[in-house]
Protein backbone atom coordinates (compact mmCIF):
# COMPACT_ATOMS: atom_id res chain seq x y z
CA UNK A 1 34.91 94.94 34.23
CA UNK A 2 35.50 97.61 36.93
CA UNK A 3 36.24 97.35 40.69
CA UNK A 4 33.30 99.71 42.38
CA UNK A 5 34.09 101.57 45.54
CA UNK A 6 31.25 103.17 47.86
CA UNK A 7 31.84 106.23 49.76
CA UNK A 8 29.85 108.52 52.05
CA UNK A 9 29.29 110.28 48.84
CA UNK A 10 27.95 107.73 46.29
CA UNK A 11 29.69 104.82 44.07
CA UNK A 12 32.80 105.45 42.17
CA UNK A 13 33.51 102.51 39.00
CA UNK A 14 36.88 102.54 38.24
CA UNK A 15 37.91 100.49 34.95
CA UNK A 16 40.57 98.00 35.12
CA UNK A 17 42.24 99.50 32.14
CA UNK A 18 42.52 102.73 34.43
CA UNK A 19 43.86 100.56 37.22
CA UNK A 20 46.19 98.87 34.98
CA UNK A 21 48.34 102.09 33.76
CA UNK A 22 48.50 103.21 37.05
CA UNK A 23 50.15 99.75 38.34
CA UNK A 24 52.10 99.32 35.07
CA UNK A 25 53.60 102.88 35.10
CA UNK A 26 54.28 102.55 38.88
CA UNK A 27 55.74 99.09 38.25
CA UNK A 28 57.89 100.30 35.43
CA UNK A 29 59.66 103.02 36.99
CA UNK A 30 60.99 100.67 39.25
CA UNK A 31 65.24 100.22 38.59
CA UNK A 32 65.41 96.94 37.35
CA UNK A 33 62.22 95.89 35.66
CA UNK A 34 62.00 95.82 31.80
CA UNK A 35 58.70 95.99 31.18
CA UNK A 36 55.73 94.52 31.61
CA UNK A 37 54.78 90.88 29.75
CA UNK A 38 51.71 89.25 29.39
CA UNK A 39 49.93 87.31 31.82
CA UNK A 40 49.08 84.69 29.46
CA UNK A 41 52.70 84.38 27.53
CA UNK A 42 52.46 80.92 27.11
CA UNK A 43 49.47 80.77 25.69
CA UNK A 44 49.60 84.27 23.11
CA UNK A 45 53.15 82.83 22.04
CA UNK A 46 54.45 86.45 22.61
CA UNK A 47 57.79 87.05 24.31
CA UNK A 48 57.48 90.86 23.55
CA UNK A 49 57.83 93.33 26.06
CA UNK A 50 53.92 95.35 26.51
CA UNK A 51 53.34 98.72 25.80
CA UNK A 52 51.80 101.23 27.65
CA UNK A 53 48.46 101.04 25.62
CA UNK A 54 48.48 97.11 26.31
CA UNK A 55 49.50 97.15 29.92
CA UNK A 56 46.09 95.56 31.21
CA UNK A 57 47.00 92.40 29.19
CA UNK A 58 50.07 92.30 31.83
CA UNK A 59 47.93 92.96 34.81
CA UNK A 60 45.14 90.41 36.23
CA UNK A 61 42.99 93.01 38.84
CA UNK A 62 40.19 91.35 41.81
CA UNK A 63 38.13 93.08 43.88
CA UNK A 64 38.02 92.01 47.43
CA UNK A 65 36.13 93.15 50.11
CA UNK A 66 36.60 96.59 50.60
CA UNK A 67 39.97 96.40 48.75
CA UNK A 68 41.49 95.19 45.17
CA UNK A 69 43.61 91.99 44.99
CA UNK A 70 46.94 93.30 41.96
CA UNK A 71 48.49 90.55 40.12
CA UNK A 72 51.61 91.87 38.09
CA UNK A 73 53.33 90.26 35.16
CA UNK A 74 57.38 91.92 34.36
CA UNK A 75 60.26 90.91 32.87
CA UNK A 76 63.09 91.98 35.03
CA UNK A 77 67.07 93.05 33.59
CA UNK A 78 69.62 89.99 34.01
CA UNK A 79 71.76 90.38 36.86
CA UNK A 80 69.59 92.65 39.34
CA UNK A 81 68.01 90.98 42.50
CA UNK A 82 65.09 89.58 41.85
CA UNK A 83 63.46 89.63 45.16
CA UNK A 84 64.50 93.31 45.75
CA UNK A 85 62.80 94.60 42.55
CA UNK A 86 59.67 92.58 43.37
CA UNK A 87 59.59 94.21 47.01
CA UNK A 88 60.15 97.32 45.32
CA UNK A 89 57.15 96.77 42.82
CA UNK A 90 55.12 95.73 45.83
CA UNK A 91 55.85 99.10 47.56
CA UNK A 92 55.45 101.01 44.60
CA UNK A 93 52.16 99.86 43.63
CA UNK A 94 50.64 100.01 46.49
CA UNK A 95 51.53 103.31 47.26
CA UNK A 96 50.14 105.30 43.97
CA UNK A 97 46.78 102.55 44.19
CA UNK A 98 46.46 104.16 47.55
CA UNK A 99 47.58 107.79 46.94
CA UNK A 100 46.04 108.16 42.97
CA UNK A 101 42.91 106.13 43.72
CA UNK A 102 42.42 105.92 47.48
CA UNK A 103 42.10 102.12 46.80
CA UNK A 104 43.13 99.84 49.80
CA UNK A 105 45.75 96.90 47.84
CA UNK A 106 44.70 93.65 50.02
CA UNK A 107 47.56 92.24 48.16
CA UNK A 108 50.11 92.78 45.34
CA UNK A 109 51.14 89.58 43.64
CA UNK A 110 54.57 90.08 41.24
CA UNK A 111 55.30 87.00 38.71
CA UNK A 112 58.21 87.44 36.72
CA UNK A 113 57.91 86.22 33.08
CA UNK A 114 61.20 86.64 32.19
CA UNK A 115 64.65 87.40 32.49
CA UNK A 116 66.60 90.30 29.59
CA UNK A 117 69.81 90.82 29.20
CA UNK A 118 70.45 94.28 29.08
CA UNK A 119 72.82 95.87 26.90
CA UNK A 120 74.32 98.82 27.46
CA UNK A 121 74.98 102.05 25.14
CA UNK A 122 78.37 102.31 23.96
């Protein structure tokens, strides 16, 4: 599946495995998040963090009219602020869908799969 955008120039198709690195790498740069985790956890009986290679299992992408409806799956590090690193994820996606792809992000839905403790080199 792809989410098609047309321009004064012609139709672009963008893949949602395309769409998903860019959100996953934008959402896991982010201080506080993880990783990324599947959007069907319950169901794939995984509790492993994604890789980059498998970041569109993490990431559910919609196409709306005239812009893209993100839904994105992390695990987030025990003690940080939950609702500031989902704000933050919000920003951040929406800014490199916007600069990278010139895609509009109607909205940006974070779920948070998990909760890691964190430990810290010695």
């Amino acid at each position: 599946m792809s989410v098609t955008i047309n321009t004064k120039y012609g139709k672009i198709d963008i893949s949602n495995e395309v769409i998903a690195t860019i959100v996953g790498g934008a959402a896991t740069d982010i201080y506080g998040v993880v990783g990324m985790a599947s959007k069907n956890q319950l169901r794939d009986g995984v509790n492993d963090i994604l890789r980059r290679e498998n970041y569109s299992k993490g990431i559910v992408v919609k196409q709306a009219e005239g812009s893209i409806i993100v839904n994105v799956n992390i695990v987030v590090g025990y003690g940080v602020k939950i609702s500031e690193v989902a704000k933050n994820v919000k920003d951040k996606v929406k800014f490199n869908l916007e600069t990278m792809l010139g895609m509009d992000a109607q909205e940006v839905n974070v779920v948070v799969q998990g909760v890691k403790v964190i430990e810290e080199a010695k």
